[in-house]
PDB file of N, CA and C in Angstrom:
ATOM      1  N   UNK A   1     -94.331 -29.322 -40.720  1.00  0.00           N
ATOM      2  CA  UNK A   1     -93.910 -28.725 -39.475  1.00  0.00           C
ATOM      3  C   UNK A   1     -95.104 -28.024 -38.815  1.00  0.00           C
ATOM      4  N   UNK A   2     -95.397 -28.340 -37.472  1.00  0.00           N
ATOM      5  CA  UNK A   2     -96.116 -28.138 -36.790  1.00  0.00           C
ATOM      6  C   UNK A   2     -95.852 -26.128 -36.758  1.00  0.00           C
ATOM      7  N   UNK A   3     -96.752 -25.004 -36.202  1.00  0.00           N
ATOM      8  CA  UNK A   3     -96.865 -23.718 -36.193  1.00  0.00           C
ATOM      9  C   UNK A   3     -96.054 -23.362 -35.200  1.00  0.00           C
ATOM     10  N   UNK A   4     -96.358 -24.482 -33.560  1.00  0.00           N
ATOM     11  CA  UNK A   4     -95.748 -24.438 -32.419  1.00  0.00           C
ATOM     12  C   UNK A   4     -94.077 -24.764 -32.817  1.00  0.00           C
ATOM     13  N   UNK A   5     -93.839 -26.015 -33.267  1.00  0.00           N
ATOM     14  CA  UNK A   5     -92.312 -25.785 -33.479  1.00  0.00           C
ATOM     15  C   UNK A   5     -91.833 -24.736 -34.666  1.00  0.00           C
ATOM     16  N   UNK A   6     -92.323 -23.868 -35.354  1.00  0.00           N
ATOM     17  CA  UNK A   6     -91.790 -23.252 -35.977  1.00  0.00           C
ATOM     18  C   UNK A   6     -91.299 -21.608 -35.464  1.00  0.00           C
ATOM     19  N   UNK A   7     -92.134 -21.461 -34.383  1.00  0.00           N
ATOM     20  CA  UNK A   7     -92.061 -20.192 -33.859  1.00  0.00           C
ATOM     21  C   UNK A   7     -90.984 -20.583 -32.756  1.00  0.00           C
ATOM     22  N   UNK A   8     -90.082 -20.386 -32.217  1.00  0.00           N
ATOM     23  CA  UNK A   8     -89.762 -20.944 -30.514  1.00  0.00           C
ATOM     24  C   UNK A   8     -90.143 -19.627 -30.121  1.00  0.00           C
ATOM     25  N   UNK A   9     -89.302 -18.378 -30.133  1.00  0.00           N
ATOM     26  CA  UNK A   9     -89.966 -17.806 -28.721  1.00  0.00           C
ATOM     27  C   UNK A   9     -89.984 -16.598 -29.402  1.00  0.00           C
ATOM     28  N   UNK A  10     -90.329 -15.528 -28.860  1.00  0.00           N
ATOM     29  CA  UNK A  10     -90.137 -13.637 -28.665  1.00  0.00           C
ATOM     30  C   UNK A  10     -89.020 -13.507 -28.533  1.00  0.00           C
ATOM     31  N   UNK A  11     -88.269 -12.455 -29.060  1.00  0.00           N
ATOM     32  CA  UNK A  11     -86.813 -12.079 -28.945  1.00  0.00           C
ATOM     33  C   UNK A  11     -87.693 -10.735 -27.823  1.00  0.00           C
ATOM     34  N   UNK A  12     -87.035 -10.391 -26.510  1.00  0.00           N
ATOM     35  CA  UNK A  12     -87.370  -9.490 -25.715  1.00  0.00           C
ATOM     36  C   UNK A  12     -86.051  -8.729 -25.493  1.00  0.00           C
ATOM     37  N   UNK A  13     -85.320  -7.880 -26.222  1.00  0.00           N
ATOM     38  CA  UNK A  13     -84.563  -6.482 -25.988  1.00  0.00           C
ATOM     39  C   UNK A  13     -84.761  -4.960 -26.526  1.00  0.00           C
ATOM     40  N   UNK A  14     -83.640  -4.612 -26.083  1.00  0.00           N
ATOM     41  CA  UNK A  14     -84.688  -2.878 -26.676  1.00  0.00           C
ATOM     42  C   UNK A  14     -84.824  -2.666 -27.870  1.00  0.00           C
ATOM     43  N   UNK A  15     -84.025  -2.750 -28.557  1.00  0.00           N
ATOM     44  CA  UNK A  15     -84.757  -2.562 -29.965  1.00  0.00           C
ATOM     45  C   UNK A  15     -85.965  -3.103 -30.356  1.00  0.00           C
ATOM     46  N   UNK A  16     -85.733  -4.181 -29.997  1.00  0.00           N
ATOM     47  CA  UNK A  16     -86.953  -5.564 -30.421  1.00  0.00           C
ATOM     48  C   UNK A  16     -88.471  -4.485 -29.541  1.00  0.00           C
ATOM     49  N   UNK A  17     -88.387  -4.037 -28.618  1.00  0.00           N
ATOM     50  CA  UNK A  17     -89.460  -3.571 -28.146  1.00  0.00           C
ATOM     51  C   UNK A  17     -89.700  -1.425 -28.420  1.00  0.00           C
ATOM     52  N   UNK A  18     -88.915  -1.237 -28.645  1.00  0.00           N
ATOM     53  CA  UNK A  18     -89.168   0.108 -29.509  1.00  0.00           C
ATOM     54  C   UNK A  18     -90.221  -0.335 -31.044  1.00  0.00           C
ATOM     55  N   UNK A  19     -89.620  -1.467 -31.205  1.00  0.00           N
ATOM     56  CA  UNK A  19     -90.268  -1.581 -32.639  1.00  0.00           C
ATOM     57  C   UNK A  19     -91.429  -2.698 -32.923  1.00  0.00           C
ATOM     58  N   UNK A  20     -92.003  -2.664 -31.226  1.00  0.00           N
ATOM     59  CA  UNK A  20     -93.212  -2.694 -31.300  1.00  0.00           C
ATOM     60  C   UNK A  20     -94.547  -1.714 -31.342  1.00  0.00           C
ATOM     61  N   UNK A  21     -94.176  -0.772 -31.409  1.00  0.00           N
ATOM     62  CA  UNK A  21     -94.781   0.659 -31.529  1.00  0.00           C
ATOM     63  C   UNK A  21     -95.228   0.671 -32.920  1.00  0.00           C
ATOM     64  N   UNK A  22     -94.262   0.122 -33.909  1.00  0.00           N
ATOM     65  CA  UNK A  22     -94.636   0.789 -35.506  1.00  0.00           C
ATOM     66  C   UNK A  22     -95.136  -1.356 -36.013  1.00  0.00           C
ATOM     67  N   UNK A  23     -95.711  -1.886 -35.083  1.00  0.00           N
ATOM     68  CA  UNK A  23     -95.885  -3.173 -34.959  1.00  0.00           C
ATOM     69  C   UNK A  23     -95.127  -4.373 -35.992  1.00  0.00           C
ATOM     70  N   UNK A  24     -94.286  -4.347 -35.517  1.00  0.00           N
ATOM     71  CA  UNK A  24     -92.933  -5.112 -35.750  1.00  0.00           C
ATOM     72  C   UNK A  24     -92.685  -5.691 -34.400  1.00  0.00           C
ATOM     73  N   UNK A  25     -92.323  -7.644 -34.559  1.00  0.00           N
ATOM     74  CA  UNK A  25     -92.604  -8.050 -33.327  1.00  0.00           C
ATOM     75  C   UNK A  25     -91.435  -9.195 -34.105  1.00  0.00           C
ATOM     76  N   UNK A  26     -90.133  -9.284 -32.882  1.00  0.00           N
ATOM     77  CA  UNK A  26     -88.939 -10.166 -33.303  1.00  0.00           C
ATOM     78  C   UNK A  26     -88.922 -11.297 -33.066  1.00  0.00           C
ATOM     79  N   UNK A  27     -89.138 -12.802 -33.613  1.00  0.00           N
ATOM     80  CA  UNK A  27     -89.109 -14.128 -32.739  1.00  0.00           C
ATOM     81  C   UNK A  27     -88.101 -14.816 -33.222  1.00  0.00           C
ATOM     82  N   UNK A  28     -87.501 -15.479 -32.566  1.00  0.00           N
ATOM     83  CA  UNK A  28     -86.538 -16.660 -32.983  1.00  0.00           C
ATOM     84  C   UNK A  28     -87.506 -17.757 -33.692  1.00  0.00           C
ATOM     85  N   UNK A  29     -86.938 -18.359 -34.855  1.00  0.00           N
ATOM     86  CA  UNK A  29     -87.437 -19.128 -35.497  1.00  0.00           C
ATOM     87  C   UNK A  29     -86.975 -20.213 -35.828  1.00  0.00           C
ATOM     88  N   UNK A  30     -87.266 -21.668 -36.061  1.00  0.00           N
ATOM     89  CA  UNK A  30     -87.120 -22.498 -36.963  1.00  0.00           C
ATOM     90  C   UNK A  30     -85.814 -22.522 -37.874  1.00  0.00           C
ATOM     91  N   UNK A  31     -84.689 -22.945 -37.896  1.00  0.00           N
ATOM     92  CA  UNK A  31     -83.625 -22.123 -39.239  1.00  0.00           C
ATOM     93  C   UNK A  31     -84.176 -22.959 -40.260  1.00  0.00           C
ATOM     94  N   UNK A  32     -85.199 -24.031 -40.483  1.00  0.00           N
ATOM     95  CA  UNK A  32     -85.336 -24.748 -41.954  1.00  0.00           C
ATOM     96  C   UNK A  32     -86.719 -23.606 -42.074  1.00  0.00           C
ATOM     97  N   UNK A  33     -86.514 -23.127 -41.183  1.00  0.00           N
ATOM     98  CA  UNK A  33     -88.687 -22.689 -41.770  1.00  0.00           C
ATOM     99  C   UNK A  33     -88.479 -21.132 -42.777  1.00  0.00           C
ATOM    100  N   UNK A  34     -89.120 -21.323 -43.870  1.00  0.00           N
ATOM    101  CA  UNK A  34     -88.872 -19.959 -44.813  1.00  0.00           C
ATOM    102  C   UNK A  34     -90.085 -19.221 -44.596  1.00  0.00           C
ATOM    103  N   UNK A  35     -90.129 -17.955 -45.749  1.00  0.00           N
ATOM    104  CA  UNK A  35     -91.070 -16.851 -44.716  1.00  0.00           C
ATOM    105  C   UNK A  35     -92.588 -17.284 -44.898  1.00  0.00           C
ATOM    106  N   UNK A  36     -92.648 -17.968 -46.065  1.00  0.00           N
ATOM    107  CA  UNK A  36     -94.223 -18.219 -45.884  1.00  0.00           C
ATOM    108  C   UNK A  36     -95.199 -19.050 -44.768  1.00  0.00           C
ATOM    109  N   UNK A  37     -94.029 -19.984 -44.243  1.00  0.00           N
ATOM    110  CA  UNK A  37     -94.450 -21.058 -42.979  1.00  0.00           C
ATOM    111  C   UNK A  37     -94.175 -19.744 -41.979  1.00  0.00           C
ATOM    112  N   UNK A  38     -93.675 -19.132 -41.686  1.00  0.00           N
ATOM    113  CA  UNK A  38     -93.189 -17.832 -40.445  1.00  0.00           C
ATOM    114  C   UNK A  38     -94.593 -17.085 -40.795  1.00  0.00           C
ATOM    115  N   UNK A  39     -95.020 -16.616 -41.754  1.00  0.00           N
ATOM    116  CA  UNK A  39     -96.142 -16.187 -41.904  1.00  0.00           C
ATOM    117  C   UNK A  39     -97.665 -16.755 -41.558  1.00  0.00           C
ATOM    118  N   UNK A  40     -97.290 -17.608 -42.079  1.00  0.00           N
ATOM    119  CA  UNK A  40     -98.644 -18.792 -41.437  1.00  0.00           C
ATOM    120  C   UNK A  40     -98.822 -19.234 -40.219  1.00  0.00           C
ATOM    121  N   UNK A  41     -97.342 -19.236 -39.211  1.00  0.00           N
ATOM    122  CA  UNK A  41     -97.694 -19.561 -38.086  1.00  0.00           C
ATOM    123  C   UNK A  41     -97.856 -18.185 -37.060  1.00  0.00           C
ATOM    124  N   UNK A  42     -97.550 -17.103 -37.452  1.00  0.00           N
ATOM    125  CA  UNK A  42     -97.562 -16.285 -36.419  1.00  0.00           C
ATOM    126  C   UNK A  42     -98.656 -16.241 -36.996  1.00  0.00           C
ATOM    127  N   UNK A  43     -99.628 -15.915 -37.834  1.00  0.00           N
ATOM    128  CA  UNK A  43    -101.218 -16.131 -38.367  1.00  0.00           C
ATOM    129  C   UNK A  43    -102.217 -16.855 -37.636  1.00  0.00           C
ATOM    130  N   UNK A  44    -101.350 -18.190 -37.318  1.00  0.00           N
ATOM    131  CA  UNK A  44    -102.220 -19.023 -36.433  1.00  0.00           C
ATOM    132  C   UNK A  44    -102.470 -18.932 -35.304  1.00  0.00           C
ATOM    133  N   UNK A  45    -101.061 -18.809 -34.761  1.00  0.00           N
ATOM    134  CA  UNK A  45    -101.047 -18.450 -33.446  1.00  0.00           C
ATOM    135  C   UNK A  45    -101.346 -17.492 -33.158  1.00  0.00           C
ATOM    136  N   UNK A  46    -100.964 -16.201 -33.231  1.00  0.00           N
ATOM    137  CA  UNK A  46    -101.606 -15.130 -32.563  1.00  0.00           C
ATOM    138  C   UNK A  46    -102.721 -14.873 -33.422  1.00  0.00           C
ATOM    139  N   UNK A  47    -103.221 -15.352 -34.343  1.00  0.00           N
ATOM    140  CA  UNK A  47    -104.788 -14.578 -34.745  1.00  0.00           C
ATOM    141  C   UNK A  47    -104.615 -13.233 -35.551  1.00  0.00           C
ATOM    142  N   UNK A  48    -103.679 -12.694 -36.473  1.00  0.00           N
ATOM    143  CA  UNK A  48    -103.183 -11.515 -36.809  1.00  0.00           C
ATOM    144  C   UNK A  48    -103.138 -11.551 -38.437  1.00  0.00           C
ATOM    145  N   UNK A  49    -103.232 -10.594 -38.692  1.00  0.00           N
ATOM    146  CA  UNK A  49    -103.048 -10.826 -40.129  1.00  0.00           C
ATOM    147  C   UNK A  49    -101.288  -9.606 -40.380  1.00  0.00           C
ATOM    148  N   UNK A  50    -100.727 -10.749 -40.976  1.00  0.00           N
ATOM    149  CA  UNK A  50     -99.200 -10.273 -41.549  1.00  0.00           C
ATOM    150  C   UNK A  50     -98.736  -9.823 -42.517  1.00  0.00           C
ATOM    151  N   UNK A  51     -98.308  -8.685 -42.571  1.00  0.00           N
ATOM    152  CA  UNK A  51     -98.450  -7.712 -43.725  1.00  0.00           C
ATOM    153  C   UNK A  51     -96.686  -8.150 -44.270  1.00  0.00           C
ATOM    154  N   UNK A  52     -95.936  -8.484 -43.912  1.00  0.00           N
ATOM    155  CA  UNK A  52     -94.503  -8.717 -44.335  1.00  0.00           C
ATOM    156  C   UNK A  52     -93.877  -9.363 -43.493  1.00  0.00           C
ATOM    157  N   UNK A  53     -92.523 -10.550 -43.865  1.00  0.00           N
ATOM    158  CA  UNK A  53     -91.872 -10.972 -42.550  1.00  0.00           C
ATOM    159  C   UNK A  53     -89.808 -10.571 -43.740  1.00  0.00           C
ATOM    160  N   UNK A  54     -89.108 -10.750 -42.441  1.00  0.00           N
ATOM    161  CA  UNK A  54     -88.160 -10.348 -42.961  1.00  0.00           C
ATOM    162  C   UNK A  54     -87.320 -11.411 -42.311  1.00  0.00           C
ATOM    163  N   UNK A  55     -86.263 -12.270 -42.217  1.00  0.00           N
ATOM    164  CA  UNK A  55     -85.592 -12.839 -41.887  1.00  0.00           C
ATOM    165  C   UNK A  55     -84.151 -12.675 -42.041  1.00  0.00           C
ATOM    166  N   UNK A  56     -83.232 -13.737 -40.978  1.00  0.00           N
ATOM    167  CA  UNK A  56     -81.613 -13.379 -40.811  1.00  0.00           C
ATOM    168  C   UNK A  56     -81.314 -14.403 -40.184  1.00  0.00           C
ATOM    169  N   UNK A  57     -80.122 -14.524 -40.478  1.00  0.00           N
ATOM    170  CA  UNK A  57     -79.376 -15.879 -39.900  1.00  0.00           C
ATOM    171  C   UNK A  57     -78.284 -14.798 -39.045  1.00  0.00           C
ATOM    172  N   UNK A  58     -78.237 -15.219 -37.394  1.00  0.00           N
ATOM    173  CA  UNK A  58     -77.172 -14.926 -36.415  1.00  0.00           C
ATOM    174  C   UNK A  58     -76.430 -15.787 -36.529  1.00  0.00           C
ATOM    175  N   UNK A  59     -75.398 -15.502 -37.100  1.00  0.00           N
ATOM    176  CA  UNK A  59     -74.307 -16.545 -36.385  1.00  0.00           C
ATOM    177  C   UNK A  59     -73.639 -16.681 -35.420  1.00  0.00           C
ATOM    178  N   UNK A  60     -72.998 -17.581 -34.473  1.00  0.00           N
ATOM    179  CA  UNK A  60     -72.889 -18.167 -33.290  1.00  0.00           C
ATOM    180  C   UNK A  60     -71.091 -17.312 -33.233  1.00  0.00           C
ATOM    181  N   UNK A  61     -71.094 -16.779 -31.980  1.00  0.00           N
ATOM    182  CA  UNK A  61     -70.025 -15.667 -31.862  1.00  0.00           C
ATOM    183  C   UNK A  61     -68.996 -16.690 -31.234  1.00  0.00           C
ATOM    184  N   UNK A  62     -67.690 -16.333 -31.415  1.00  0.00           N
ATOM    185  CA  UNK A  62     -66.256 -16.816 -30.353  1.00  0.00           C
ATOM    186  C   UNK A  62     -66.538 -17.086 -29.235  1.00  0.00           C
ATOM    187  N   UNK A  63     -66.298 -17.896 -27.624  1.00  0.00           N
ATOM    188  CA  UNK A  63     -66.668 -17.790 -26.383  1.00  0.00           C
ATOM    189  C   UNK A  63     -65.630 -18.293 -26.033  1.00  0.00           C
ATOM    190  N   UNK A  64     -64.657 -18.066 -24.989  1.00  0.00           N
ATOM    191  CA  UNK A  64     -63.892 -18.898 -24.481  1.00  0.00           C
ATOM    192  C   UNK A  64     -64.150 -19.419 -23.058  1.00  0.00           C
ATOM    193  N   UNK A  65     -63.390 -20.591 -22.557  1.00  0.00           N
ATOM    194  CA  UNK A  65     -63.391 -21.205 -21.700  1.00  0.00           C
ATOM    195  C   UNK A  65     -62.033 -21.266 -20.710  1.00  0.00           C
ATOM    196  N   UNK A  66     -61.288 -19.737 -20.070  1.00  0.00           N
ATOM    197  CA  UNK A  66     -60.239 -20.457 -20.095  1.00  0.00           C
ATOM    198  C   UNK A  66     -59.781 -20.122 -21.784  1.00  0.00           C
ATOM    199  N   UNK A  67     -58.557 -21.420 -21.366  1.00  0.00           N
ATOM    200  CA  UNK A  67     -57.554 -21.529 -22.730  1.00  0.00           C
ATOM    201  C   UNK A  67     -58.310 -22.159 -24.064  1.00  0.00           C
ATOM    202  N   UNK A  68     -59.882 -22.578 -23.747  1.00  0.00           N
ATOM    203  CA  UNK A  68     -60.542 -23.705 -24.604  1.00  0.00           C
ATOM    204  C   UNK A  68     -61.432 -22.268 -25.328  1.00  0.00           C
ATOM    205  N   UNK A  69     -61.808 -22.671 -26.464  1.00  0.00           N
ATOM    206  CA  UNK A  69     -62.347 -21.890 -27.130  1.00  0.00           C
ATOM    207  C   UNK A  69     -63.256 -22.515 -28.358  1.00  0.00           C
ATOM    208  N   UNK A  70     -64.745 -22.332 -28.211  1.00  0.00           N
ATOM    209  CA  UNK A  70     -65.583 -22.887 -29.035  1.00  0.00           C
ATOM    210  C   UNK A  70     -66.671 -21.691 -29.384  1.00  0.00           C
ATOM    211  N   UNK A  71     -67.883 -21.993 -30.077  1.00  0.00           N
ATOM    212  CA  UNK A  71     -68.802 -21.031 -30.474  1.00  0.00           C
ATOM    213  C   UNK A  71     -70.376 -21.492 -30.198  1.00  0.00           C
ATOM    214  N   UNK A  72     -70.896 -20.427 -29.952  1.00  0.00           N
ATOM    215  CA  UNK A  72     -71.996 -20.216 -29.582  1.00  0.00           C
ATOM    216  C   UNK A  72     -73.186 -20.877 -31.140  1.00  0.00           C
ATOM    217  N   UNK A  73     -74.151 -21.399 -30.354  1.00  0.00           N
ATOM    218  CA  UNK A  73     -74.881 -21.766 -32.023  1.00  0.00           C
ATOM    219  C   UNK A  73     -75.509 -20.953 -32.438  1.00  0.00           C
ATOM    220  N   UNK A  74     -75.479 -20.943 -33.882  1.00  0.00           N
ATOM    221  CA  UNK A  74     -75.924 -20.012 -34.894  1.00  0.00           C
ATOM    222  C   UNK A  74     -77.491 -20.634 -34.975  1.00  0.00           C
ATOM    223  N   UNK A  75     -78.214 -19.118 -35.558  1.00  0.00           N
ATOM    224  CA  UNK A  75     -80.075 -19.528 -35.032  1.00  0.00           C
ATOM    225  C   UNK A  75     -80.590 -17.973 -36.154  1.00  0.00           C
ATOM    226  N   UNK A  76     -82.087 -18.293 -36.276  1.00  0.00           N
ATOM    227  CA  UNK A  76     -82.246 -17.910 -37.290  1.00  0.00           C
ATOM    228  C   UNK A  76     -83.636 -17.038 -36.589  1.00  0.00           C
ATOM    229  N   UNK A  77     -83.710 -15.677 -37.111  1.00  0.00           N
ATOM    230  CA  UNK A  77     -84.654 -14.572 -36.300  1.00  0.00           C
ATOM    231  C   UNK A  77     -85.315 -14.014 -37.567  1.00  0.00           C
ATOM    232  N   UNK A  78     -86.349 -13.799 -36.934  1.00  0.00           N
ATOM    233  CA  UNK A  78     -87.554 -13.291 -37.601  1.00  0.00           C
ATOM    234  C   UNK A  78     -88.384 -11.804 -37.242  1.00  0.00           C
ATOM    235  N   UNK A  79     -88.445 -11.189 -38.077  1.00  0.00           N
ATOM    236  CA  UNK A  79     -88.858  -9.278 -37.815  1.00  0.00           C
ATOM    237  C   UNK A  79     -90.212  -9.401 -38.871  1.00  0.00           C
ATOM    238  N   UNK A  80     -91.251  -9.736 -37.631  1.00  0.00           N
ATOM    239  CA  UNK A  80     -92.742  -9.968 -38.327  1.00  0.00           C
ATOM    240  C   UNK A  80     -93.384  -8.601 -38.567  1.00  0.00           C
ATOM    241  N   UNK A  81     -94.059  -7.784 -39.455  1.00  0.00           N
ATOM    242  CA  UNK A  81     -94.676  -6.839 -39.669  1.00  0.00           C
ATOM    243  C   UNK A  81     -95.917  -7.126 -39.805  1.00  0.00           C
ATOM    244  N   UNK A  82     -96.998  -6.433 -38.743  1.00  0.00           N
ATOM    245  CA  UNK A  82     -98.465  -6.626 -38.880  1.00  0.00           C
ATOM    246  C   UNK A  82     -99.276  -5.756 -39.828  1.00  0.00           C
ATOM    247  N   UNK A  83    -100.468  -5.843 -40.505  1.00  0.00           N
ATOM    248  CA  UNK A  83    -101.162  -4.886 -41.725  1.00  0.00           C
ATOM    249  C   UNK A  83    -101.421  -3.724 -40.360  1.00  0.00           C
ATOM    250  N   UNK A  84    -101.457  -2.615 -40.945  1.00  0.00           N
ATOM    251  CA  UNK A  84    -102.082  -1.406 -39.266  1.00  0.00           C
ATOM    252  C   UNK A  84    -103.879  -1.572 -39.148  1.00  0.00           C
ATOM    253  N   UNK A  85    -104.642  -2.586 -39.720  1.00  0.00           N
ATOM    254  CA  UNK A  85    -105.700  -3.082 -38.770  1.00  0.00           C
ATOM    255  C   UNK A  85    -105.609  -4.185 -38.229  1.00  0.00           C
ATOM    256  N   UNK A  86    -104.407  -4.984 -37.933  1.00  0.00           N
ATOM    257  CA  UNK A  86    -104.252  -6.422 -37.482  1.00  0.00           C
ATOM    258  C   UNK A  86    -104.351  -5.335 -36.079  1.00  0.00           C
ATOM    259  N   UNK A  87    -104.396  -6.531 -34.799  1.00  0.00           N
ATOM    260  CA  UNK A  87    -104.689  -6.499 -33.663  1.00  0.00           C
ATOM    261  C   UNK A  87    -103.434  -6.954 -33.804  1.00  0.00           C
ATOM    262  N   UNK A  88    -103.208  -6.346 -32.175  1.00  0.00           N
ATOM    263  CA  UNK A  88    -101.507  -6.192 -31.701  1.00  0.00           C
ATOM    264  C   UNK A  88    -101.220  -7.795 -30.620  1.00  0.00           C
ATOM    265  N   UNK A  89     -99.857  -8.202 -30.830  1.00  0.00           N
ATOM    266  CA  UNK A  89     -99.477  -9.154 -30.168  1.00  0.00           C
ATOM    267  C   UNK A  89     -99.055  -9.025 -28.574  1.00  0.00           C
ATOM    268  N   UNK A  90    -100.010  -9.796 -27.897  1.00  0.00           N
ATOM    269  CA  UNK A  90     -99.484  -9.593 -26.139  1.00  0.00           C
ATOM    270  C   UNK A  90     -98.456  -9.798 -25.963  1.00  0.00           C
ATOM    271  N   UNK A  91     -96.878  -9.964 -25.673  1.00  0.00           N
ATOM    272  CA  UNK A  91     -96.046 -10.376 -25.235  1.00  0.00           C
ATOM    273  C   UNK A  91     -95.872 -10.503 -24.375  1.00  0.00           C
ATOM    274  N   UNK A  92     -96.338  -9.288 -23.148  1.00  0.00           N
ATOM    275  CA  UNK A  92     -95.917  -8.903 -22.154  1.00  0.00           C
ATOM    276  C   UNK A  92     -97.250  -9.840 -21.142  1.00  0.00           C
ATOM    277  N   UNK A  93     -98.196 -10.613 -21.624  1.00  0.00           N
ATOM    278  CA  UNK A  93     -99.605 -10.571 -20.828  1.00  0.00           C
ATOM    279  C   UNK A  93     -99.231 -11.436 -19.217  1.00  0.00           C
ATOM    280  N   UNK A  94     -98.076 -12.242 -19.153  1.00  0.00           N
ATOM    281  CA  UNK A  94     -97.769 -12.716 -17.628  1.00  0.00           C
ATOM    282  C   UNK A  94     -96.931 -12.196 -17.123  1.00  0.00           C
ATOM    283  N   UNK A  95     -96.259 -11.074 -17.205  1.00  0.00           N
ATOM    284  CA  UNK A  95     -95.926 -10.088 -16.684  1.00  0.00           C
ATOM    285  C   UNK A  95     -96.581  -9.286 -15.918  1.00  0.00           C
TER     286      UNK A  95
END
């Protein structure tokens, strides 16, 4: 598995960005990819060295349609921890 498909994106809400302060940075991930590939690719990609990753499976909530009723898909998130001399991740840089 390629680094690019293992990462898809930044999770961007408030928690997720309070707890970039103590550099903890949230991405949606891969659900086959385990923590050592999550480690290696945020490594690659951003250039950082990763002091811990922690992972979780969301599961996909109730939604209705009307009288029709199906679920949202379940997806798998990642709470990356940087060493405190890694260099910090831009998120925000096209903003």
């Amino acid at each position: 598995m390629n680094a690019y498909d293992i990462i898809i994106a930044p999770i961007i809400s408030e928690s997720s960005t309070e707890n970039i302060e103590q550099k903890k940075y949230t991405f949606r991930v891969d659900p086959r990819a385990n923590k050592y590939q999550i480690k290696d690719a945020v490594e690659e990609i951003f250039k950082v060295d990763v002091a811990r990753v922690n992972t979780m499976h969301v599961v996909g909530k109730e939604k209705r349609q009307g009288r029709y009723t199906g679920f949202t898909r379940s997806w798998k998130k990642a709470i990356v921890t940087l060493t405190p001399d890694s260099k910090e991740i831009q998120i925000f840089e096209g903003l």
